[in-house]
C-alpha atoms as a PDB file:
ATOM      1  CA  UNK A   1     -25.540  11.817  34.944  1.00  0.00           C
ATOM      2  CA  UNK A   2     -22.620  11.944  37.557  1.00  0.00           C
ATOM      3  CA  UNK A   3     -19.457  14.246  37.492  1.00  0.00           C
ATOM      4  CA  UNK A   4     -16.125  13.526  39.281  1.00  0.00           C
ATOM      5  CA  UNK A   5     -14.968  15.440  41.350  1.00  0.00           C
ATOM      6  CA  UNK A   6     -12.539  16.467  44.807  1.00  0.00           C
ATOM      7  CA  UNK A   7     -13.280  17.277  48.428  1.00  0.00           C
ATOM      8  CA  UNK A   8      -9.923  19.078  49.242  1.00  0.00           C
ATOM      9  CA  UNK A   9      -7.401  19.142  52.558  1.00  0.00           C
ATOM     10  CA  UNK A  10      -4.707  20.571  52.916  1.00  0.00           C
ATOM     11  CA  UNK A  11      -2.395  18.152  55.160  1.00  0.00           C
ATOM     12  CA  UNK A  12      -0.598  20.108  58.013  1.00  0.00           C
ATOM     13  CA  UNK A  13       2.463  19.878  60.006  1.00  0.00           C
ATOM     14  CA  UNK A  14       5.204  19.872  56.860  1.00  0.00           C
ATOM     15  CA  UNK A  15       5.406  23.927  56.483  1.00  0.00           C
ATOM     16  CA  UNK A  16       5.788  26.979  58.476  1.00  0.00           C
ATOM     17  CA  UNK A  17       3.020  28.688  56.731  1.00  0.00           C
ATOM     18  CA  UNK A  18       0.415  26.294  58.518  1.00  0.00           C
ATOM     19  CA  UNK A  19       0.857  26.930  61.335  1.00  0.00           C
ATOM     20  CA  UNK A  20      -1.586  29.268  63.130  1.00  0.00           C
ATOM     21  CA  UNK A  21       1.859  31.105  64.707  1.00  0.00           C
ATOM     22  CA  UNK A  22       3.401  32.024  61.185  1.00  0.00           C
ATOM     23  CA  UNK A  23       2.758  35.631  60.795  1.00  0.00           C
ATOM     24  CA  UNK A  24       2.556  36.181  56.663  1.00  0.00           C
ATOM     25  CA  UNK A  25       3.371  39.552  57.099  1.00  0.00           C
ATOM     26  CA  UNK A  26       6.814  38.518  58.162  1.00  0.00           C
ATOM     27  CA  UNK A  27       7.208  35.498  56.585  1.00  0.00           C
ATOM     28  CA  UNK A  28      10.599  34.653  54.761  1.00  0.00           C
ATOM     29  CA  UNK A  29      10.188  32.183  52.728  1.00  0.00           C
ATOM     30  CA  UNK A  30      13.827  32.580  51.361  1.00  0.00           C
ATOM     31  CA  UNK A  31      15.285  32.448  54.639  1.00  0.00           C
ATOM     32  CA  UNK A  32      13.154  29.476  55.959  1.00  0.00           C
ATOM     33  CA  UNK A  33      13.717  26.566  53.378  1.00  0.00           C
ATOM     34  CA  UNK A  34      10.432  27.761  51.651  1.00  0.00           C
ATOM     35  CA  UNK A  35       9.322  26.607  55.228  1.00  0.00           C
ATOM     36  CA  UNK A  36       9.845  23.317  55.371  1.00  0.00           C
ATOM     37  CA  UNK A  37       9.599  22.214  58.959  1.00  0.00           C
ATOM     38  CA  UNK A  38      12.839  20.658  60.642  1.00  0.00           C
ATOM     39  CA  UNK A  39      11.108  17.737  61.941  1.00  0.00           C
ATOM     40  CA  UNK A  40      11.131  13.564  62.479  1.00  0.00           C
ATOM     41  CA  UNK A  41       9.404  11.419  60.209  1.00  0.00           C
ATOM     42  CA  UNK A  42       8.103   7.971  61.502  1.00  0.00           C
ATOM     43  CA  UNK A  43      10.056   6.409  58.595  1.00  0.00           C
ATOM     44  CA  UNK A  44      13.148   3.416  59.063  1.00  0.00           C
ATOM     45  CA  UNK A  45      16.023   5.260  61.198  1.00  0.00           C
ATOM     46  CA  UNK A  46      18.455   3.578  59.041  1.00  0.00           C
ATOM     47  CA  UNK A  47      17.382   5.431  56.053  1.00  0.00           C
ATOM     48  CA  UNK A  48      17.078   8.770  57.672  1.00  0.00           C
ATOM     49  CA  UNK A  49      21.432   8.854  58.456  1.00  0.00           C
ATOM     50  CA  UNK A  50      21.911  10.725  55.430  1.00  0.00           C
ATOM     51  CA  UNK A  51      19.343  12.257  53.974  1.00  0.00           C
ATOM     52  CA  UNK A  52      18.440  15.774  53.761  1.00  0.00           C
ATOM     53  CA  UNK A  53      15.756  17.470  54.957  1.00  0.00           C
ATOM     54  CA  UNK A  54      14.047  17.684  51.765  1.00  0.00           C
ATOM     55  CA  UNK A  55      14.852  13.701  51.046  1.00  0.00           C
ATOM     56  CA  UNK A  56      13.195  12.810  54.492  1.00  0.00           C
ATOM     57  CA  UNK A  57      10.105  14.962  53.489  1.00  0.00           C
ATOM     58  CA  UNK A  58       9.826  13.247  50.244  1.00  0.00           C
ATOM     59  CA  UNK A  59       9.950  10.043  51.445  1.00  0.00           C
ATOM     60  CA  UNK A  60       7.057  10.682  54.061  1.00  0.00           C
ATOM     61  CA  UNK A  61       5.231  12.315  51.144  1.00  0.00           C
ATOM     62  CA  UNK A  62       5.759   9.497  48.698  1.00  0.00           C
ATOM     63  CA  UNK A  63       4.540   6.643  51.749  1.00  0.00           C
ATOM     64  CA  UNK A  64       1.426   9.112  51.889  1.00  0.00           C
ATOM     65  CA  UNK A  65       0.540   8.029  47.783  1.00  0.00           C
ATOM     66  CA  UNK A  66       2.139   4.695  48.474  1.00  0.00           C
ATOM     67  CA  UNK A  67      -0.573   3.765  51.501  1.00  0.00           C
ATOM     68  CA  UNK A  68      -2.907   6.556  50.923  1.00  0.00           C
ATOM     69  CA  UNK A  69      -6.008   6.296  54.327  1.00  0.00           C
ATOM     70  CA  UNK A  70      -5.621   2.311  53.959  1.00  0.00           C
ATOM     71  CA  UNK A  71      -4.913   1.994  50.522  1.00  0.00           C
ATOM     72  CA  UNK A  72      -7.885   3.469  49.203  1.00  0.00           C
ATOM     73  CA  UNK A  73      -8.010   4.191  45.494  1.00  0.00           C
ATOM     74  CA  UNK A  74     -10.317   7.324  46.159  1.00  0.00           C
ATOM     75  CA  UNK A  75      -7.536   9.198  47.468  1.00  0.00           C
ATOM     76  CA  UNK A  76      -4.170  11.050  45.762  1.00  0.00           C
ATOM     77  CA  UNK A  77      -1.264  13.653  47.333  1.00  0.00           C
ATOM     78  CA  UNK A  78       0.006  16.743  46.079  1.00  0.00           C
ATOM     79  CA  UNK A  79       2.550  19.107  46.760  1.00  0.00           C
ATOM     80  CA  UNK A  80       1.817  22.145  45.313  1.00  0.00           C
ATOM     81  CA  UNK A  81       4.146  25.306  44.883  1.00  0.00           C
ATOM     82  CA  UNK A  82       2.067  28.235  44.738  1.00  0.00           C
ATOM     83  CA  UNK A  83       4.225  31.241  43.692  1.00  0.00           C
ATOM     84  CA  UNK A  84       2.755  35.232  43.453  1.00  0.00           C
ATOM     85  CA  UNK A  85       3.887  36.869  40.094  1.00  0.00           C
ATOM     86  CA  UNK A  86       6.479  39.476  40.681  1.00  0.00           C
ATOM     87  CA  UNK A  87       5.583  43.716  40.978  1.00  0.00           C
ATOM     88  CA  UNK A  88       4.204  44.629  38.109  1.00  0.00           C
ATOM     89  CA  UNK A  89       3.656  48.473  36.828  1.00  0.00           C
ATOM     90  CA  UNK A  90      -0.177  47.535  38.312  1.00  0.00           C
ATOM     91  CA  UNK A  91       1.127  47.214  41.698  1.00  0.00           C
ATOM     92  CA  UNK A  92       3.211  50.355  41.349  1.00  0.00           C
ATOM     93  CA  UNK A  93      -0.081  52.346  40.122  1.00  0.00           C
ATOM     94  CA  UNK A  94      -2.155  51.034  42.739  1.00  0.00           C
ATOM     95  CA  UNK A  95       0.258  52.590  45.330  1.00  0.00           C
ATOM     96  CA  UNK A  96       0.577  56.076  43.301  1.00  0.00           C
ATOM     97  CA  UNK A  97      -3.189  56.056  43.286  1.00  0.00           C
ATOM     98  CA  UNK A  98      -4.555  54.572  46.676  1.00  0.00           C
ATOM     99  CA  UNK A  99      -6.558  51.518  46.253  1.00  0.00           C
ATOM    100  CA  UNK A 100      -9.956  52.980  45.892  1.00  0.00           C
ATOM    101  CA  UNK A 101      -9.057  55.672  43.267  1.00  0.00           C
ATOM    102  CA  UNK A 102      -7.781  52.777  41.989  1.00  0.00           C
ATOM    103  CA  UNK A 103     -10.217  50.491  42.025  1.00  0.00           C
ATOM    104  CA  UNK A 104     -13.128  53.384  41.178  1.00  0.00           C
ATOM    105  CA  UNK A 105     -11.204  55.008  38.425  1.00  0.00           C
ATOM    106  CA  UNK A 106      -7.873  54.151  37.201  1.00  0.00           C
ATOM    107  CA  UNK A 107      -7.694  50.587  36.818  1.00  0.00           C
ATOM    108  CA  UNK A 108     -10.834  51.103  34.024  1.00  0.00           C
ATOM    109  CA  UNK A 109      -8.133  53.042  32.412  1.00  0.00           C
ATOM    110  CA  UNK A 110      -5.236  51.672  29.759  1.00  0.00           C
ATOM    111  CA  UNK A 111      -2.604  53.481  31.671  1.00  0.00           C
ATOM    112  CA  UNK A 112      -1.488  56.738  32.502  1.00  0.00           C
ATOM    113  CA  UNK A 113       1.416  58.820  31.479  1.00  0.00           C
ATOM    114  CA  UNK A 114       3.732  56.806  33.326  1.00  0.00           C
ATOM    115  CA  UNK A 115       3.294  53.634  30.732  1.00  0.00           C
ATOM    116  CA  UNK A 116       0.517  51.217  30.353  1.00  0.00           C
ATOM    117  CA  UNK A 117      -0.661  48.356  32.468  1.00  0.00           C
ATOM    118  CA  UNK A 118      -2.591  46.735  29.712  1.00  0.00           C
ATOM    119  CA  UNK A 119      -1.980  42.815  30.796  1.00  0.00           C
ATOM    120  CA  UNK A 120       0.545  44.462  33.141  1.00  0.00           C
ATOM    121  CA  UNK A 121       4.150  43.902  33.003  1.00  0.00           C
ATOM    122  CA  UNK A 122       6.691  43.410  35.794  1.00  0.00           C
ATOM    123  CA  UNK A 123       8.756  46.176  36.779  1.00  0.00           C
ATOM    124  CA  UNK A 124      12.562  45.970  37.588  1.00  0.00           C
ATOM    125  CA  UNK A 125      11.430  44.971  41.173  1.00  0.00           C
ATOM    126  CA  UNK A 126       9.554  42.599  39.757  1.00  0.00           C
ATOM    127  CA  UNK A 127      12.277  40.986  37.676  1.00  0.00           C
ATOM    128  CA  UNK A 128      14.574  41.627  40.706  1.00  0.00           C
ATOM    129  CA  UNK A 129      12.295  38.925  42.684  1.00  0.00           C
ATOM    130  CA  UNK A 130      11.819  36.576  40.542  1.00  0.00           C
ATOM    131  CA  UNK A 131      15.885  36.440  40.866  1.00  0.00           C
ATOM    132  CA  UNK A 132      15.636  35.880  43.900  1.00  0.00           C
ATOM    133  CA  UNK A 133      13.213  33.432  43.720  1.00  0.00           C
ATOM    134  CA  UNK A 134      15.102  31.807  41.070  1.00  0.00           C
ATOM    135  CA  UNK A 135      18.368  31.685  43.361  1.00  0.00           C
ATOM    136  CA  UNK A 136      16.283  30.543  46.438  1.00  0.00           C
ATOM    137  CA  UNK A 137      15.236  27.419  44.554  1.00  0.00           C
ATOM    138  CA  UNK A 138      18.674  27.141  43.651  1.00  0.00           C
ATOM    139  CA  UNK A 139      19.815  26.676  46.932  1.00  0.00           C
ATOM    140  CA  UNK A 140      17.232  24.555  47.711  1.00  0.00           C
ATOM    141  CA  UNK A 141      18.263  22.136  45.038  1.00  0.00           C
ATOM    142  CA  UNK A 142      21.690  21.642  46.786  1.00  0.00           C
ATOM    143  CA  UNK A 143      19.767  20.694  49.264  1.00  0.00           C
ATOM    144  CA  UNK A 144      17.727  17.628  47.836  1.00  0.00           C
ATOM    145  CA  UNK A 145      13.885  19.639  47.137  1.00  0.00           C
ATOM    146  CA  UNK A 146      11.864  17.370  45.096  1.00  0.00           C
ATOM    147  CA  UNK A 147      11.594  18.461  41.263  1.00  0.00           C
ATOM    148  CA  UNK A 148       8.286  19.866  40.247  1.00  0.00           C
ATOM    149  CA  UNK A 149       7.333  17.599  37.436  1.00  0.00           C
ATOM    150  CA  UNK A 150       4.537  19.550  36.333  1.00  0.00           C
ATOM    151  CA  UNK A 151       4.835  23.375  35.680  1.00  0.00           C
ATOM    152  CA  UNK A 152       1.588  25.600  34.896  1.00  0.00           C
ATOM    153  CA  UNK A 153       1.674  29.291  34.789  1.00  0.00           C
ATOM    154  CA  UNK A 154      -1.371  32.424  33.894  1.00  0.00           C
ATOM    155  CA  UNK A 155      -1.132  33.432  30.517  1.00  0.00           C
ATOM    156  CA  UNK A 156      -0.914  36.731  31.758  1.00  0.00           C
ATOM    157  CA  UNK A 157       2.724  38.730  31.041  1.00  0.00           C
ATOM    158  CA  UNK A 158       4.055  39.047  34.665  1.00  0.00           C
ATOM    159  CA  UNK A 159       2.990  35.301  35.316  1.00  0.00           C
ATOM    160  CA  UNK A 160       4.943  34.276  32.331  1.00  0.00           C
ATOM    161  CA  UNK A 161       7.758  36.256  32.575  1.00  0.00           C
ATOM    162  CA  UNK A 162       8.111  35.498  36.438  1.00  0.00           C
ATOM    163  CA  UNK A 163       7.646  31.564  35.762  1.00  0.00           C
ATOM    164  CA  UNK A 164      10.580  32.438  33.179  1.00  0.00           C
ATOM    165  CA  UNK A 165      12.979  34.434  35.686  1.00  0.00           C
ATOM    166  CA  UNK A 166      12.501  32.082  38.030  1.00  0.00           C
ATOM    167  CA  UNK A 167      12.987  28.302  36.453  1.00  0.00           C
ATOM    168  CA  UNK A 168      14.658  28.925  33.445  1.00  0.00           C
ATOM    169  CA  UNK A 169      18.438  27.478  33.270  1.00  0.00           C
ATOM    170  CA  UNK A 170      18.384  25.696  36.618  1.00  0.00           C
ATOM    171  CA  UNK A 171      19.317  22.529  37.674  1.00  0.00           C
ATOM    172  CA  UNK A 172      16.106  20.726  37.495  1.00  0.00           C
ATOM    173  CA  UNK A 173      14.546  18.259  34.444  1.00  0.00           C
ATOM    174  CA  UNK A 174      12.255  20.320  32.813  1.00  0.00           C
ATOM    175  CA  UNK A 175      13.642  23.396  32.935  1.00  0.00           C
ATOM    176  CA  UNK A 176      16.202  23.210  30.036  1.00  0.00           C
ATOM    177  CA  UNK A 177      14.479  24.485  28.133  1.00  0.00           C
ATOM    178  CA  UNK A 178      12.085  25.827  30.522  1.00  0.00           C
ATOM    179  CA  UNK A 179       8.410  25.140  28.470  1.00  0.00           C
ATOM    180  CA  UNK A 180       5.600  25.172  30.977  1.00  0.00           C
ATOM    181  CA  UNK A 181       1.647  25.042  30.476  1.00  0.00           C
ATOM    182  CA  UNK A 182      -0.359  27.857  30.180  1.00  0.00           C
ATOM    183  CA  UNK A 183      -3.853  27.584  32.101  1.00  0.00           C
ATOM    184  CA  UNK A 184      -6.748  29.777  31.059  1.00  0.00           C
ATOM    185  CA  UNK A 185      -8.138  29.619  34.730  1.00  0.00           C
ATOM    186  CA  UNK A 186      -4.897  30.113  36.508  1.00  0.00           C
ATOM    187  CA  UNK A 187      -5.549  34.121  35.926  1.00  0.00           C
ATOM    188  CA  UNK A 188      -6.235  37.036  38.828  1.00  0.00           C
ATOM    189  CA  UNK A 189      -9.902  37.839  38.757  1.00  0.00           C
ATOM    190  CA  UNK A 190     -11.129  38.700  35.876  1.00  0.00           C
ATOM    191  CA  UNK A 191     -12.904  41.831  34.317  1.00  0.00           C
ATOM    192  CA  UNK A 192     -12.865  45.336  34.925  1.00  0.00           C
ATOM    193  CA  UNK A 193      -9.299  46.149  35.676  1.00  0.00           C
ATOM    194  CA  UNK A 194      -7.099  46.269  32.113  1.00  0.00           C
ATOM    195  CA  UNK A 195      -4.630  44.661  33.892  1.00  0.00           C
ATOM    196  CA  UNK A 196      -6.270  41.386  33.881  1.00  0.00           C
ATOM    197  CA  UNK A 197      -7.452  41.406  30.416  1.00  0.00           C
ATOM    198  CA  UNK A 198      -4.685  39.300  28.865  1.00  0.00           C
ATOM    199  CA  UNK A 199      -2.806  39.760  25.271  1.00  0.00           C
ATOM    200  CA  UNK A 200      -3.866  37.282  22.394  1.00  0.00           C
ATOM    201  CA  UNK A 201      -2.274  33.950  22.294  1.00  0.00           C
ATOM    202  CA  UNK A 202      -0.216  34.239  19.154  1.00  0.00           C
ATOM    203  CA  UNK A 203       1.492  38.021  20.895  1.00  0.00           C
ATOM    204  CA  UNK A 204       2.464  35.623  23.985  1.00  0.00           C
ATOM    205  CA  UNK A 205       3.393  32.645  21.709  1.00  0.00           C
ATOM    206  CA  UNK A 206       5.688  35.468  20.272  1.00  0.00           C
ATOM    207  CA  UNK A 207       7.390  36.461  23.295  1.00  0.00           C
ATOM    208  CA  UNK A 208       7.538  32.933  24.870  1.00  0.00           C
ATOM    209  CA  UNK A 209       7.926  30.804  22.089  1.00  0.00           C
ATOM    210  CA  UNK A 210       8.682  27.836  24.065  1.00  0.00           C
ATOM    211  CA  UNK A 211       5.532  27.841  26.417  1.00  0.00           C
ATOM    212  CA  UNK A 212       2.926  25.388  25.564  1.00  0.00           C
ATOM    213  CA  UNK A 213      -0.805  26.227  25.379  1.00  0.00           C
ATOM    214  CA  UNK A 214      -3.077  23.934  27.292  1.00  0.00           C
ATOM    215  CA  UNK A 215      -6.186  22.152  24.356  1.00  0.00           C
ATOM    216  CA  UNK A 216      -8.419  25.165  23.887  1.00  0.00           C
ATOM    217  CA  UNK A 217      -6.831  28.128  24.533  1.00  0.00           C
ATOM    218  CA  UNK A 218      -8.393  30.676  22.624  1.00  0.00           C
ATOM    219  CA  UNK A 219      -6.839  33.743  19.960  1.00  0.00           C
ATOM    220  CA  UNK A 220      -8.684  36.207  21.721  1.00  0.00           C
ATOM    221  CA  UNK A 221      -9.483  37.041  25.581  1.00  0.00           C
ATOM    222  CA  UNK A 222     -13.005  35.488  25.933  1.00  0.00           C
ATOM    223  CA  UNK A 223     -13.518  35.443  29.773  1.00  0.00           C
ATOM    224  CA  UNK A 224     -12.283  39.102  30.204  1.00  0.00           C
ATOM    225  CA  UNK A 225     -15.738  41.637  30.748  1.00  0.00           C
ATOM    226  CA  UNK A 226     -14.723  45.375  30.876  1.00  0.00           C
ATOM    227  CA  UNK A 227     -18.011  45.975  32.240  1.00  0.00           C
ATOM    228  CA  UNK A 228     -18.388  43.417  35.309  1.00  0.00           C
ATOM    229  CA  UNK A 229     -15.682  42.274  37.810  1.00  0.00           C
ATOM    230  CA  UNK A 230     -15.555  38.407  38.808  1.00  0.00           C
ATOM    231  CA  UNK A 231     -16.715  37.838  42.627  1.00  0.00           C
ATOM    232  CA  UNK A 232     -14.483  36.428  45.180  1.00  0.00           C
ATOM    233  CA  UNK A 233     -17.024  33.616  44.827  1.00  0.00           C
ATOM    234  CA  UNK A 234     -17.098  33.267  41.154  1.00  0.00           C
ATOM    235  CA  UNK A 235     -13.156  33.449  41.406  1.00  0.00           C
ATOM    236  CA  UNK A 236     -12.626  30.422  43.743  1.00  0.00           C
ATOM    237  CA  UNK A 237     -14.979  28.608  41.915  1.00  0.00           C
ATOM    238  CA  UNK A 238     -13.349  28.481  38.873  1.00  0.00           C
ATOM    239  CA  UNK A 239      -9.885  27.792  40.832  1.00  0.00           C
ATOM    240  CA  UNK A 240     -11.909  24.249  41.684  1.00  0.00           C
ATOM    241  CA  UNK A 241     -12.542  23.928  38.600  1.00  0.00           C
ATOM    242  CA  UNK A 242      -9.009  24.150  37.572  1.00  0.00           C
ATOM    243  CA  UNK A 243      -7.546  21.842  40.703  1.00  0.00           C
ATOM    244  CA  UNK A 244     -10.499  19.466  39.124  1.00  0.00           C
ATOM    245  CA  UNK A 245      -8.696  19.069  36.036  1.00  0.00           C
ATOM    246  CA  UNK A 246      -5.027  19.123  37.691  1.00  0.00           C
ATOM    247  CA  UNK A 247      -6.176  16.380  39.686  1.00  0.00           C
ATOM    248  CA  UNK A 248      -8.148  14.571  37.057  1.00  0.00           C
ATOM    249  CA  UNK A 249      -5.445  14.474  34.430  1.00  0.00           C
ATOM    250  CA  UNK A 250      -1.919  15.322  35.914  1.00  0.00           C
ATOM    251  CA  UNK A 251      -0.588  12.069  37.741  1.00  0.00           C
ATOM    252  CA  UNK A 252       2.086  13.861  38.818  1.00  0.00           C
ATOM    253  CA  UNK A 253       2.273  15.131  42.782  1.00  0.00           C
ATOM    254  CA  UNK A 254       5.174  17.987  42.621  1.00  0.00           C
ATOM    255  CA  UNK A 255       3.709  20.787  40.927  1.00  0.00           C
ATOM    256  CA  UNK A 256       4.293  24.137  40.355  1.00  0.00           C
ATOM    257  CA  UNK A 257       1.756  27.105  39.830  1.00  0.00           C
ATOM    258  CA  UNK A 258       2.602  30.911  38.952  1.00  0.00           C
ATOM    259  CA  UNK A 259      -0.203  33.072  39.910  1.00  0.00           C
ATOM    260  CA  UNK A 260      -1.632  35.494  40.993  1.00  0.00           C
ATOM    261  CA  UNK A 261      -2.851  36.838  44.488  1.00  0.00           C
ATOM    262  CA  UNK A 262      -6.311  36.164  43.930  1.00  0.00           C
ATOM    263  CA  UNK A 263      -5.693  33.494  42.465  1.00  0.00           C
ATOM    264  CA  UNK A 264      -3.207  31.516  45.041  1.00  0.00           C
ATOM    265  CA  UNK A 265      -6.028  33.077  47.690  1.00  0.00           C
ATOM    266  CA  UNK A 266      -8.657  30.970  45.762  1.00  0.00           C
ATOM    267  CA  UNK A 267      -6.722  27.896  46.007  1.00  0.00           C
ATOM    268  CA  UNK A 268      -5.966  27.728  49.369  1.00  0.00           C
ATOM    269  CA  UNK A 269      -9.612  28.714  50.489  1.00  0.00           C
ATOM    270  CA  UNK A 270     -10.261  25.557  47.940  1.00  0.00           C
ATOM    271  CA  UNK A 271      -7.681  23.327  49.564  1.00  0.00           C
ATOM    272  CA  UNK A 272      -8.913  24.027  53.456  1.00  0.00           C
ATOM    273  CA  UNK A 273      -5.433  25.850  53.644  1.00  0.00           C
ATOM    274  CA  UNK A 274      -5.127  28.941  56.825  1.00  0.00           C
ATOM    275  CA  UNK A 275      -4.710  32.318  55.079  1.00  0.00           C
ATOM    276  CA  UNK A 276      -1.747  33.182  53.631  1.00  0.00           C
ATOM    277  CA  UNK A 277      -1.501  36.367  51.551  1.00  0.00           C
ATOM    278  CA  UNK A 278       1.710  36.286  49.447  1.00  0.00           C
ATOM    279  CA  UNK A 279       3.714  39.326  49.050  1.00  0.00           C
ATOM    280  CA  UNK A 280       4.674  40.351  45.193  1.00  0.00           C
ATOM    281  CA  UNK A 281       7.487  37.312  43.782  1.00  0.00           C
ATOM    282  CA  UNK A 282       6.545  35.531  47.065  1.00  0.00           C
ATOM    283  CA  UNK A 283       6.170  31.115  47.127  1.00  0.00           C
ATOM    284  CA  UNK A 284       4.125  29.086  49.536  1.00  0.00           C
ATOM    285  CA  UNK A 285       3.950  24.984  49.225  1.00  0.00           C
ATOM    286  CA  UNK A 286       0.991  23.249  50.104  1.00  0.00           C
ATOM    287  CA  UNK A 287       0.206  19.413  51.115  1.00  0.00           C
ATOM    288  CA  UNK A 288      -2.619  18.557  48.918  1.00  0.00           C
ATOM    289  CA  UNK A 289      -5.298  15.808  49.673  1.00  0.00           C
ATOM    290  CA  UNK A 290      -7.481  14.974  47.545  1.00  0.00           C
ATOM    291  CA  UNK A 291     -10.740  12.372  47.912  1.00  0.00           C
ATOM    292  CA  UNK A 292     -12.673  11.598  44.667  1.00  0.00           C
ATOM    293  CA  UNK A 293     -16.115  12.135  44.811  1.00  0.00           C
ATOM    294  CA  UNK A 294     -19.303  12.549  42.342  1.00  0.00           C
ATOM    295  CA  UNK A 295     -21.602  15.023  42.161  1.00  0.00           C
ATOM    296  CA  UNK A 296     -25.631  14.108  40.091  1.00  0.00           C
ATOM    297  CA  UNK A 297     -25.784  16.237  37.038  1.00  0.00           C
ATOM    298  CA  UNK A 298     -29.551  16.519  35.818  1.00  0.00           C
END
């Protein structure tokens, strides 16, 4: 038997965070227009007089699905807004610790006397950037940014709560009220750390009552292993697997993500994207192409 399924690009020249020259250590992503390059578009110069920046970019993108590599059918666009959780108490312990105590030791652990990272919550920081993230897409708005039509977030706590902060009330469709999809395989890598174990659905169906499980979720935390930690590997695998079904089953091409580090890392080693590591509340959109292929099952 055959399975569908995508070779990935990512399609370059659109955001900052391509280029080879963008240092992410630096990167603003506030400051720059989320990136978006100030550029021409080969598109009719009498339909370019007044649009903004973020019009002129959507109409490029939309000729892209319109005549996608000589009309082939194979092929489909997606712009993809990859956005990093906000600080959680994790992050915070992490630093207190040093990464390998960490890592060795305290991560095993439910918490310390400081509070409990358990599915790890954000911390005022935390909250504090997904503000800002919130008012940075506001501003962008004013400015013409295509809606994302699609919202999926980690059913972990600072994924939820961040996805929350930083959509909720604005100005977009979809937003009032703000109910995005939770995706099982949206999560940070999985086992070990207590952080990463996530809470049972009906305790986040209690504190985001509005969210919407994808078909399937489980009650309980199945893919979480206190005993074994998910490879980098293992990690971006699933990540295809979970652009697979995006791609299979979401016709629609803007489309928000709130992740996780690992997580948004997967994606873009998935999507032939440069490196980009995200700082904590951080956002980095991606030009998506996508070719349909299929792989023999025996």
């Amino acid at each position: 038997m055959t399975q569908e399924t995508f070779k990935y690009s990512t399609v370059t020249g659109y955001f900052l965070q391509d280029e080879p020259s963008t240092d992410p250590d630096t990167f603003d992503y506030v400051a720059s227009n989320f990136g978006l390059i100030d550029r021409e578009y080969d598109l009719q110069p009498s339909s370019l007089e007044s649009l903004t920046k973020w019009e002129k970019f959507r109409e490029k993108f939309e000729h892209l699905n319109d005549f996608p590599d000589s009309d082939r059918s194979d092929v489909q666009y997606k712009v993809l807004f990859l956005g990093r959780h906000g600080e959680g108490v994790h992050n915070v312990a992490e630093r207190r610790y040093g990464t390998k105590a960490w890592d060795d030791y305290w991560s095993l652990l439910d918490g310390d006397e400081h509070g409990t990272w358990v599915d790890a919550r954000l911390t005022e920081l935390g909250i504090s950037q997904a503000k800002t993230a919130h008012d940075a897409w506001k501003k962008q708005i004013e400015h013409k940014i295509p809606s994302p039509q699609s919202y999926y977030v980690s059913p972990l706590n600072r994924c939820c709560k961040t996805a929350q902060v930083t959509f909720e009330g604005l100005d977009m469709p979809l937003t009032n009220p703000f109910r995005p999809v939770i995706k099982e395989l949206l999560r940070e890598t999985i086992g070990l750390h207590t952080c990463d174990s996530r809470s049972k659905a009906s305790a986040i169906a209690a504190e985001f009552p509005e969210y919407q499980f994808e078909p399937g979720f489980s009650e309980d935390d199945l893919l979480y292993d206190p005993k074994t930690r998910e490879s980098d590997e293992d990690r971006t695998r699933r990540l295809r697997t979970l652009l697979d079904d995006i791609f299979t089953n979401d016709e629609n091409v803007f489309i928000s993500l709130t992740a996780h580090s690992g997580a948004i890392t997967s994606i873009l080693e998935v999507v032939g994207h440069r490196k980009f590591p995200l700082q904590t509340g951080a956002m980095i959109p991606v030009v998506v192409r996508a070719e349909k292929t299929e792989i023999l099952r025996s």
